[in-house]
N, C-alpha and C. Protein backbone atom coordinates (compact mmCIF):
# COMPACT_ATOMS: atom_id res chain seq x y z
N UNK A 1 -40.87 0.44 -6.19
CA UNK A 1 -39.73 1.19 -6.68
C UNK A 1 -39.92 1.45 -8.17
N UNK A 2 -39.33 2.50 -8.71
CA UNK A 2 -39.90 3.14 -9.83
C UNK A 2 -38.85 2.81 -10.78
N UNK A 3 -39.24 2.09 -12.03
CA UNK A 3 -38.35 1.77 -13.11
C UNK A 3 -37.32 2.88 -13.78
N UNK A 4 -36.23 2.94 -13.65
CA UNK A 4 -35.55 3.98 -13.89
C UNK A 4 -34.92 3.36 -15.57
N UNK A 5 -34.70 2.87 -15.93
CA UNK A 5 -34.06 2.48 -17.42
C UNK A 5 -34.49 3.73 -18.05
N UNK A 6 -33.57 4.09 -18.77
CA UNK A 6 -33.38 5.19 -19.46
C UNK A 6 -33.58 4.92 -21.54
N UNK A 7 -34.38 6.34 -21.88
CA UNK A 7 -34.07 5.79 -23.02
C UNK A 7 -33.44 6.59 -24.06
N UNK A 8 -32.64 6.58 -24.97
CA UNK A 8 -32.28 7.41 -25.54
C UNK A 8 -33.52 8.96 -26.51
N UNK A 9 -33.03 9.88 -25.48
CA UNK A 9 -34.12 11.37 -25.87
C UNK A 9 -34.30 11.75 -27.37
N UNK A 10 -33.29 10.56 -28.46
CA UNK A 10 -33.08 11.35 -29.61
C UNK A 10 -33.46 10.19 -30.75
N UNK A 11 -33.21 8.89 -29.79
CA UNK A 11 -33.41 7.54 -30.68
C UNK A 11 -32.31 7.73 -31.37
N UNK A 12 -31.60 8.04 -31.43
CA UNK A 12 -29.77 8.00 -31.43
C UNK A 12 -28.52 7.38 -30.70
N UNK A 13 -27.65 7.14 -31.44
CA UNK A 13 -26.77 6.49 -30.23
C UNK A 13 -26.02 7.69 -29.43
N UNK A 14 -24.65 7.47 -28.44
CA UNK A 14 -23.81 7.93 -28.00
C UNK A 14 -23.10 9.20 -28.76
N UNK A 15 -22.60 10.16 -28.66
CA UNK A 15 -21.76 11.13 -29.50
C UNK A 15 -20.28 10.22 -28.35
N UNK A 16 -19.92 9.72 -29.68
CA UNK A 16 -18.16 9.13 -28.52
C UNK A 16 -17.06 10.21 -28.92
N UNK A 17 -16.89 10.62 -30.07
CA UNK A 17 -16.14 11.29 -30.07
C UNK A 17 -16.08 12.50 -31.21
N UNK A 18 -15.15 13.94 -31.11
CA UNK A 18 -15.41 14.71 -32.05
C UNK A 18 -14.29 15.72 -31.61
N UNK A 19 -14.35 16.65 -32.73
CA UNK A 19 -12.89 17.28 -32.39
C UNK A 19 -12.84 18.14 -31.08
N UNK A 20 -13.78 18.00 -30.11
CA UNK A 20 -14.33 18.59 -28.90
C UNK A 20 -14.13 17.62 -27.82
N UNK A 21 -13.63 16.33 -28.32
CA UNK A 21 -13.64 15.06 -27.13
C UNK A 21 -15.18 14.45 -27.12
N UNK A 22 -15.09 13.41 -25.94
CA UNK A 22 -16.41 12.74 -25.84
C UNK A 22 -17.02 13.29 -25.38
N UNK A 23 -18.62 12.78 -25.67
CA UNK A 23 -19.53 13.22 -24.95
C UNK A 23 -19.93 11.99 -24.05
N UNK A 24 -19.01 10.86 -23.34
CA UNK A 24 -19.36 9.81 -22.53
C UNK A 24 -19.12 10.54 -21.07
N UNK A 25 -19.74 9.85 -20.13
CA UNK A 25 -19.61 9.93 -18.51
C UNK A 25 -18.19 10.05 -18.15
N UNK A 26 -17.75 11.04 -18.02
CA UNK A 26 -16.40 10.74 -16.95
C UNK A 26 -15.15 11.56 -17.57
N UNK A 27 -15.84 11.64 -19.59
CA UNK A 27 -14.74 12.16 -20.21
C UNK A 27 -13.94 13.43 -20.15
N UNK A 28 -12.54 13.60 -20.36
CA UNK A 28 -11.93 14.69 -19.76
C UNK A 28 -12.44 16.36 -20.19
N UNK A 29 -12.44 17.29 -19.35
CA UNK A 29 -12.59 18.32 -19.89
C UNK A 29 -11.85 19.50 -19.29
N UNK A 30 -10.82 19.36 -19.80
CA UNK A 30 -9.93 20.01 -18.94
C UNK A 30 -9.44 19.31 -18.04
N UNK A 31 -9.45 20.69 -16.82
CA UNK A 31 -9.44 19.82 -15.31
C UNK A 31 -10.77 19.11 -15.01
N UNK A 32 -11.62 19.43 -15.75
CA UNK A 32 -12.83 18.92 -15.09
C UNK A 32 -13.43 17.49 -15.78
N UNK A 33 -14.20 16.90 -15.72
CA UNK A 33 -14.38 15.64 -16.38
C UNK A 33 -16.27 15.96 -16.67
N UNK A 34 -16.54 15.33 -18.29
CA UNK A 34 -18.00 15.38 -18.38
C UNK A 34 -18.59 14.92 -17.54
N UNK A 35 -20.31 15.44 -16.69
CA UNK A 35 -20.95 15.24 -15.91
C UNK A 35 -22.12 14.20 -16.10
N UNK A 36 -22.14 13.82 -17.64
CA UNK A 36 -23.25 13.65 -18.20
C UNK A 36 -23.41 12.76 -19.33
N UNK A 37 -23.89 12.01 -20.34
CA UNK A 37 -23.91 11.07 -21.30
C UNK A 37 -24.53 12.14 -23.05
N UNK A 38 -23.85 12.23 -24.06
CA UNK A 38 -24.48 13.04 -24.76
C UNK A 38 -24.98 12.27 -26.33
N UNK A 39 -26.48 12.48 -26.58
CA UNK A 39 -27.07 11.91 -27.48
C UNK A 39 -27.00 12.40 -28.80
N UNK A 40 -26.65 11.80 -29.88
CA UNK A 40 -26.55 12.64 -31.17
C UNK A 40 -27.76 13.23 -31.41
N UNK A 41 -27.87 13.72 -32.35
CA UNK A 41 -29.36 14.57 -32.63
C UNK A 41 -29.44 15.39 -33.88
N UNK A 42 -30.48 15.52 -34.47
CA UNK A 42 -30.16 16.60 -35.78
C UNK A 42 -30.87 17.67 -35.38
N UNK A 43 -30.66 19.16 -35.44
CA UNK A 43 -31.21 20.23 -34.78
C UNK A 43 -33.02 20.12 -35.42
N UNK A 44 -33.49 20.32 -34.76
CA UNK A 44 -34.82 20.49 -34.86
C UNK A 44 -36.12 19.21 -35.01
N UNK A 45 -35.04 18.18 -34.94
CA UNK A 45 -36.06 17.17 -34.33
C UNK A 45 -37.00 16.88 -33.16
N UNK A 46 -36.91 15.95 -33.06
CA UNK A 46 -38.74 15.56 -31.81
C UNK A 46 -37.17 15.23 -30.52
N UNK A 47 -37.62 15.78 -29.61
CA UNK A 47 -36.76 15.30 -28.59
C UNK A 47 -37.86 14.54 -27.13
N UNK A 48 -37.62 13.09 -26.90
CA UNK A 48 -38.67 12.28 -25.97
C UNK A 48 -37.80 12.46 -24.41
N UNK A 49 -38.99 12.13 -23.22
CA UNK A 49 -38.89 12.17 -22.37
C UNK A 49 -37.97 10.58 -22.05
N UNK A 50 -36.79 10.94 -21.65
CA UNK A 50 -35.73 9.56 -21.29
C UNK A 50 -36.45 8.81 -19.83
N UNK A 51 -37.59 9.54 -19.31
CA UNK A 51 -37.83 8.30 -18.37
C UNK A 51 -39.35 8.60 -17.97
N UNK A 52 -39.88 8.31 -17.41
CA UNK A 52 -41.40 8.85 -16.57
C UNK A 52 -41.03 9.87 -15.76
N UNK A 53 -41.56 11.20 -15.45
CA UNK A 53 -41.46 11.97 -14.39
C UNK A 53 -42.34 13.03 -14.48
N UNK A 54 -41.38 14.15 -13.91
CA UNK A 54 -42.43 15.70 -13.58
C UNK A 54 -41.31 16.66 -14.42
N UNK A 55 -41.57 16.86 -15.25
CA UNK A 55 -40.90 18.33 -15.95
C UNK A 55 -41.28 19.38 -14.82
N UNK A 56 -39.96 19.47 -13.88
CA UNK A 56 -40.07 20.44 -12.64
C UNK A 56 -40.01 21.96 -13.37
N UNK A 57 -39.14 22.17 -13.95
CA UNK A 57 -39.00 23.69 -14.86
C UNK A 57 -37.79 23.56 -15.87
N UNK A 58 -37.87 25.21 -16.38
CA UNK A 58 -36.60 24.66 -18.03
C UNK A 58 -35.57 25.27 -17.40
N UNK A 59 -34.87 24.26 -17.87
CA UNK A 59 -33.14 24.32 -17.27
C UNK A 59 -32.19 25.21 -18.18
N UNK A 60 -31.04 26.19 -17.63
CA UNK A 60 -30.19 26.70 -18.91
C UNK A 60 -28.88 26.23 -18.48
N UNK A 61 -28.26 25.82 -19.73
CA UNK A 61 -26.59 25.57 -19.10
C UNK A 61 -25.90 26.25 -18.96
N UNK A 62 -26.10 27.51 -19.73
CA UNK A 62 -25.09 29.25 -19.48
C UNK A 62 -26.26 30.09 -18.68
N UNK A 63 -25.31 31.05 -18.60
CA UNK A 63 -25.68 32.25 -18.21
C UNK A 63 -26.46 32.74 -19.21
N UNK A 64 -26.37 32.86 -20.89
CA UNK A 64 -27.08 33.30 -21.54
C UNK A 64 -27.89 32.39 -21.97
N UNK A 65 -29.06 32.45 -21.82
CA UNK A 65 -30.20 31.73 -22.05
C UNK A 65 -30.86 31.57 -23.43
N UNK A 66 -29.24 31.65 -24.23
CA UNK A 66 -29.75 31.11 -26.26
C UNK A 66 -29.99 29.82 -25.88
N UNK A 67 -29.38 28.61 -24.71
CA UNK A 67 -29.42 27.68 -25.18
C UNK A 67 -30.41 26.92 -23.29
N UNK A 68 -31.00 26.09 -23.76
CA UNK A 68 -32.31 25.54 -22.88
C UNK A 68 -32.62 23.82 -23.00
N UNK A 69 -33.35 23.47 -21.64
CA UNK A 69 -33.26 21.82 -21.29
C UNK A 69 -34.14 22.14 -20.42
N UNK A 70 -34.30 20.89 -19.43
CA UNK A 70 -35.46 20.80 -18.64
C UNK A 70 -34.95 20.22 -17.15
N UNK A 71 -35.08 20.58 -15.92
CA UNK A 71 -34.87 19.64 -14.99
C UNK A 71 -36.00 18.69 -15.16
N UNK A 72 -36.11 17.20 -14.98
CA UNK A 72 -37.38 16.39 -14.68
C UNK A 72 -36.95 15.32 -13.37
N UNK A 73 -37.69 14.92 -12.88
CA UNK A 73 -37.66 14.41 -11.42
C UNK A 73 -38.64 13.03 -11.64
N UNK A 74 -38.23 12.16 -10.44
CA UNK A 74 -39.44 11.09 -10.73
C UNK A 74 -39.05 11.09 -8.90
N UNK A 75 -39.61 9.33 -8.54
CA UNK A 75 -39.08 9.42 -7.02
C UNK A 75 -37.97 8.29 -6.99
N UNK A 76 -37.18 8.07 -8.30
CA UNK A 76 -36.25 7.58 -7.74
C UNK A 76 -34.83 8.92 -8.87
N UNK A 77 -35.37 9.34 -9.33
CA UNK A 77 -33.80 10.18 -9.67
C UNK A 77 -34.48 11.47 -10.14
N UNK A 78 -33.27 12.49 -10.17
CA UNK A 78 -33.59 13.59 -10.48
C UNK A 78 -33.09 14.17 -12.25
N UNK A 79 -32.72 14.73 -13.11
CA UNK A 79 -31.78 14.85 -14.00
C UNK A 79 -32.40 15.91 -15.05
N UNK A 80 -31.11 16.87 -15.22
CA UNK A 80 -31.12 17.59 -16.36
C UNK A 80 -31.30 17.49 -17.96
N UNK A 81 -31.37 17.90 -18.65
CA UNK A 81 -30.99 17.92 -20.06
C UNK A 81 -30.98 18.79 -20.80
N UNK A 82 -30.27 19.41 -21.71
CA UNK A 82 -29.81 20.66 -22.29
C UNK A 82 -30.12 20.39 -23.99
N UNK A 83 -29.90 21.55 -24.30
CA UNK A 83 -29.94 21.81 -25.85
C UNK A 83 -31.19 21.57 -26.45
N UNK A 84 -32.15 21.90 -25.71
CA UNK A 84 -33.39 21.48 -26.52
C UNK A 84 -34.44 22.59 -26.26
N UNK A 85 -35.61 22.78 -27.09
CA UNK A 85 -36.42 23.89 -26.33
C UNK A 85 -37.58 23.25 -25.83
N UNK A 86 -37.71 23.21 -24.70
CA UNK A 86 -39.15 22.58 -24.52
C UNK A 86 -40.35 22.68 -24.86
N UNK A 87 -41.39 21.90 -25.06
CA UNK A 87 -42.56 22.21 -25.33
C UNK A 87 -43.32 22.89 -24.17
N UNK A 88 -43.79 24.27 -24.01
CA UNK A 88 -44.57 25.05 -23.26
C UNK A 88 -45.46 24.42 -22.33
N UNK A 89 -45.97 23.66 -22.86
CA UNK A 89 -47.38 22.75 -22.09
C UNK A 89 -47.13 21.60 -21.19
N UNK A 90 -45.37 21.39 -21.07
CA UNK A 90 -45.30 20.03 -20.49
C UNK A 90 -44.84 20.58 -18.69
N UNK A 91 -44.33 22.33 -18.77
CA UNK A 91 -43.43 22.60 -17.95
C UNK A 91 -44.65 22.38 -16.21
N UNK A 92 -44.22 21.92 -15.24
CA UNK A 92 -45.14 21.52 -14.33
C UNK A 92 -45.78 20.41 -14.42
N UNK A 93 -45.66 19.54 -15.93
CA UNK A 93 -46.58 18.33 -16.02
C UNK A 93 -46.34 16.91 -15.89
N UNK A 94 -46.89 16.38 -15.95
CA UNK A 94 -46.45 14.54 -16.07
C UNK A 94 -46.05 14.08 -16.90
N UNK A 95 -44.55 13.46 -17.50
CA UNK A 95 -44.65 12.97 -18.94
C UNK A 95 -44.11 11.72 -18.85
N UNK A 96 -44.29 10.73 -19.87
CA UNK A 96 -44.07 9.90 -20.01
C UNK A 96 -42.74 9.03 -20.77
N UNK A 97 -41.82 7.97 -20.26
CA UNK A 97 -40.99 7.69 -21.10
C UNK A 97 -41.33 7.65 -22.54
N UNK A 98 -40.78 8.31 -23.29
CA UNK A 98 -40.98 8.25 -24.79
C UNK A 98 -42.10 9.01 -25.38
N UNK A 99 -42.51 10.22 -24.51
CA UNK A 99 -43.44 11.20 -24.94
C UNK A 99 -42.42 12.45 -25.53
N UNK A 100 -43.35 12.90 -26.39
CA UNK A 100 -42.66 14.01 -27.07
C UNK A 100 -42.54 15.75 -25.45
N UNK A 101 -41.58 15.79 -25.95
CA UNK A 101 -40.94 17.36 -24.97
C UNK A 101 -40.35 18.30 -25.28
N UNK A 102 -39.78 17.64 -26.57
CA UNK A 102 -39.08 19.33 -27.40
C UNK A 102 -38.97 19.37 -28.33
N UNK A 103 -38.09 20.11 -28.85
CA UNK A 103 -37.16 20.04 -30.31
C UNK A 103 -35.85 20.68 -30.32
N UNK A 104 -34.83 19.83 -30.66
CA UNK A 104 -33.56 20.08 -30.35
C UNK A 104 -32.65 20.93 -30.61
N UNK A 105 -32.21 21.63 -30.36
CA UNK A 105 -31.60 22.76 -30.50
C UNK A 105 -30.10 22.56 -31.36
N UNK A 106 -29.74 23.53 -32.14
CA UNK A 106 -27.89 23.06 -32.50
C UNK A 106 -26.72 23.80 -31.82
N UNK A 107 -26.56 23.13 -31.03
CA UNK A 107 -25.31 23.48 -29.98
C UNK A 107 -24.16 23.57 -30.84
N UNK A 108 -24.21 22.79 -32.19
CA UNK A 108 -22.91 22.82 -32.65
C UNK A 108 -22.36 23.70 -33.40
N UNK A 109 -23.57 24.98 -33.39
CA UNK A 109 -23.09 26.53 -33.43
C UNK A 109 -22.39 27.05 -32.56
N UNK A 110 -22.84 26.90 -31.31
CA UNK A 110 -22.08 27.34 -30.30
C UNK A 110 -20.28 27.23 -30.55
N UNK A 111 -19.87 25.97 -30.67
CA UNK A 111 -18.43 25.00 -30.89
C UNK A 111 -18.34 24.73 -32.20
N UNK A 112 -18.43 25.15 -32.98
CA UNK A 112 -17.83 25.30 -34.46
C UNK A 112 -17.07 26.33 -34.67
N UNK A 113 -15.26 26.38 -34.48
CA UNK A 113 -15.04 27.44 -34.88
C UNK A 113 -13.79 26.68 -35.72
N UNK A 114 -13.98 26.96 -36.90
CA UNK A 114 -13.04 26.72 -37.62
C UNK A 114 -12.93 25.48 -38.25
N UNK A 115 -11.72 24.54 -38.05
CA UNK A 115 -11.75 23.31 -38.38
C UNK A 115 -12.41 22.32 -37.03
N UNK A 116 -12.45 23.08 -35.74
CA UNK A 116 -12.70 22.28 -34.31
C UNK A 116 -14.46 22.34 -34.95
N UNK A 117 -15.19 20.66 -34.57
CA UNK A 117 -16.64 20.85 -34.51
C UNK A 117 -17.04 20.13 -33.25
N UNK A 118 -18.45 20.54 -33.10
CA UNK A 118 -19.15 19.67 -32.15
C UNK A 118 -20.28 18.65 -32.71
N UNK A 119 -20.42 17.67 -32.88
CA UNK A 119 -21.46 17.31 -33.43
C UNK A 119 -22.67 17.75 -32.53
N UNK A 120 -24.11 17.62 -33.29
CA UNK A 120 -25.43 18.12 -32.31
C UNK A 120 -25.80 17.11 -31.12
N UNK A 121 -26.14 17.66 -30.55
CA UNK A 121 -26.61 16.41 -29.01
C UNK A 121 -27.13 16.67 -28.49
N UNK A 122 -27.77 15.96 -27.37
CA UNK A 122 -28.86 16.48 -26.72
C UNK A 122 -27.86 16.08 -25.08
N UNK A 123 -27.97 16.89 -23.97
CA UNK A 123 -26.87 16.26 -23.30
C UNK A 123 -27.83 15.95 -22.04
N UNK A 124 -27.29 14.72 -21.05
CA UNK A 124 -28.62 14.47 -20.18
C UNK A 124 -27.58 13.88 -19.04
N UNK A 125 -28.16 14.66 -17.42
CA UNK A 125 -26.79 14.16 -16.96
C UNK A 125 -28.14 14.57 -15.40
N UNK A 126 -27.48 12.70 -14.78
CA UNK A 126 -28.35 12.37 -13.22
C UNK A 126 -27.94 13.64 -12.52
N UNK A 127 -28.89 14.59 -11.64
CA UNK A 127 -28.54 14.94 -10.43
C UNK A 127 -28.69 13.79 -9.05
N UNK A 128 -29.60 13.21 -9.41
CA UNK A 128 -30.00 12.30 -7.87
C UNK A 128 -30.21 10.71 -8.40
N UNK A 129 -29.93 10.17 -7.38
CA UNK A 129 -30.68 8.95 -7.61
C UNK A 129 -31.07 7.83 -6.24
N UNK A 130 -31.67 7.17 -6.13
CA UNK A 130 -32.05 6.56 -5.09
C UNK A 130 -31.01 5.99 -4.92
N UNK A 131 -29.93 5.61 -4.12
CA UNK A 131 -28.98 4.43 -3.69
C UNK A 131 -29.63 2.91 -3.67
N UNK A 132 -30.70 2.86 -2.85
CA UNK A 132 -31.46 1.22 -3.02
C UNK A 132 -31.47 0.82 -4.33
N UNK A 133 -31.59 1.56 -5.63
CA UNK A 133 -31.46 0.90 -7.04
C UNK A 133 -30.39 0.35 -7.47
N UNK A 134 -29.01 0.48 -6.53
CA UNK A 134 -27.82 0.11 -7.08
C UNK A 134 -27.86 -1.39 -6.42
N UNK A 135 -28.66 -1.69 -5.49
CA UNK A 135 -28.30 -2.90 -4.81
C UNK A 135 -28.43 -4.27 -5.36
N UNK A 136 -27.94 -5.14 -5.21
CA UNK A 136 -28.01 -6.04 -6.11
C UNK A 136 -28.72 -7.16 -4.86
């Protein structure tokens, strides 16, 4: 079974809160609740691979494709991540926890209007995961 521990993509902690709400698991958004865990980040840094896998292809979170992430897969989970641009050479490849994959994008253009901000983040959120890993 394949070590899933995760590591932070930015070497940053948590974004908990900002005049946009959290960026933790579960937090409200609207009717809807965040899908995902979001990492601080300063735009244009080194952004690392959070686990071992396959950079399957680059992911967009809108419709307009200013802003970019990566699906990556292993064989025990699947998961997105946004706001970053990937490095060209990894898309189809093998990478490693804590290998370099992008450089981070500033989302907090997007959500800056006025006095409301977003701080920058990198946002990274499970599609799949093996169930046998939860077992104790």
């Amino acid at each position: 079974m394949k070590d899933i521990q995760l590591i932070s993509p930015t070497g940053k902690s948590l974004r908990i809160m900002d005049h946009f709400g959290s960026g933790l698991y579960n937090a409200p958004r609207g009717n809807l609740k965040h899908n995902g865990i979001d990492f601080l980040c300063d735009p244009g840094q080194i952004i690392l691979a959070p686990v071992d896998g396959v950079i399957l292809r680059i992911a967009y979170p809108y419709t307009k494709k200013n802003y970019s992430g990566v699906y990556l897969e292993n064989e025990s989970l699947s998961l997105k991540m946004f706001y970053f641009t990937p490095d060209k050479k990894i898309i189809g490849k093998k990478v490693s926890r804590g290998q370099r994959i992008g450089i981070a994008q500033d989302i907090s253009k997007l959500y800056n209007t006025g006095v409301k901000k977003m701080l920058p983040h990198i946002h990274l959120q499970i599609e799949t995961i093996d169930p046998t890993l939860l077992l104790i």
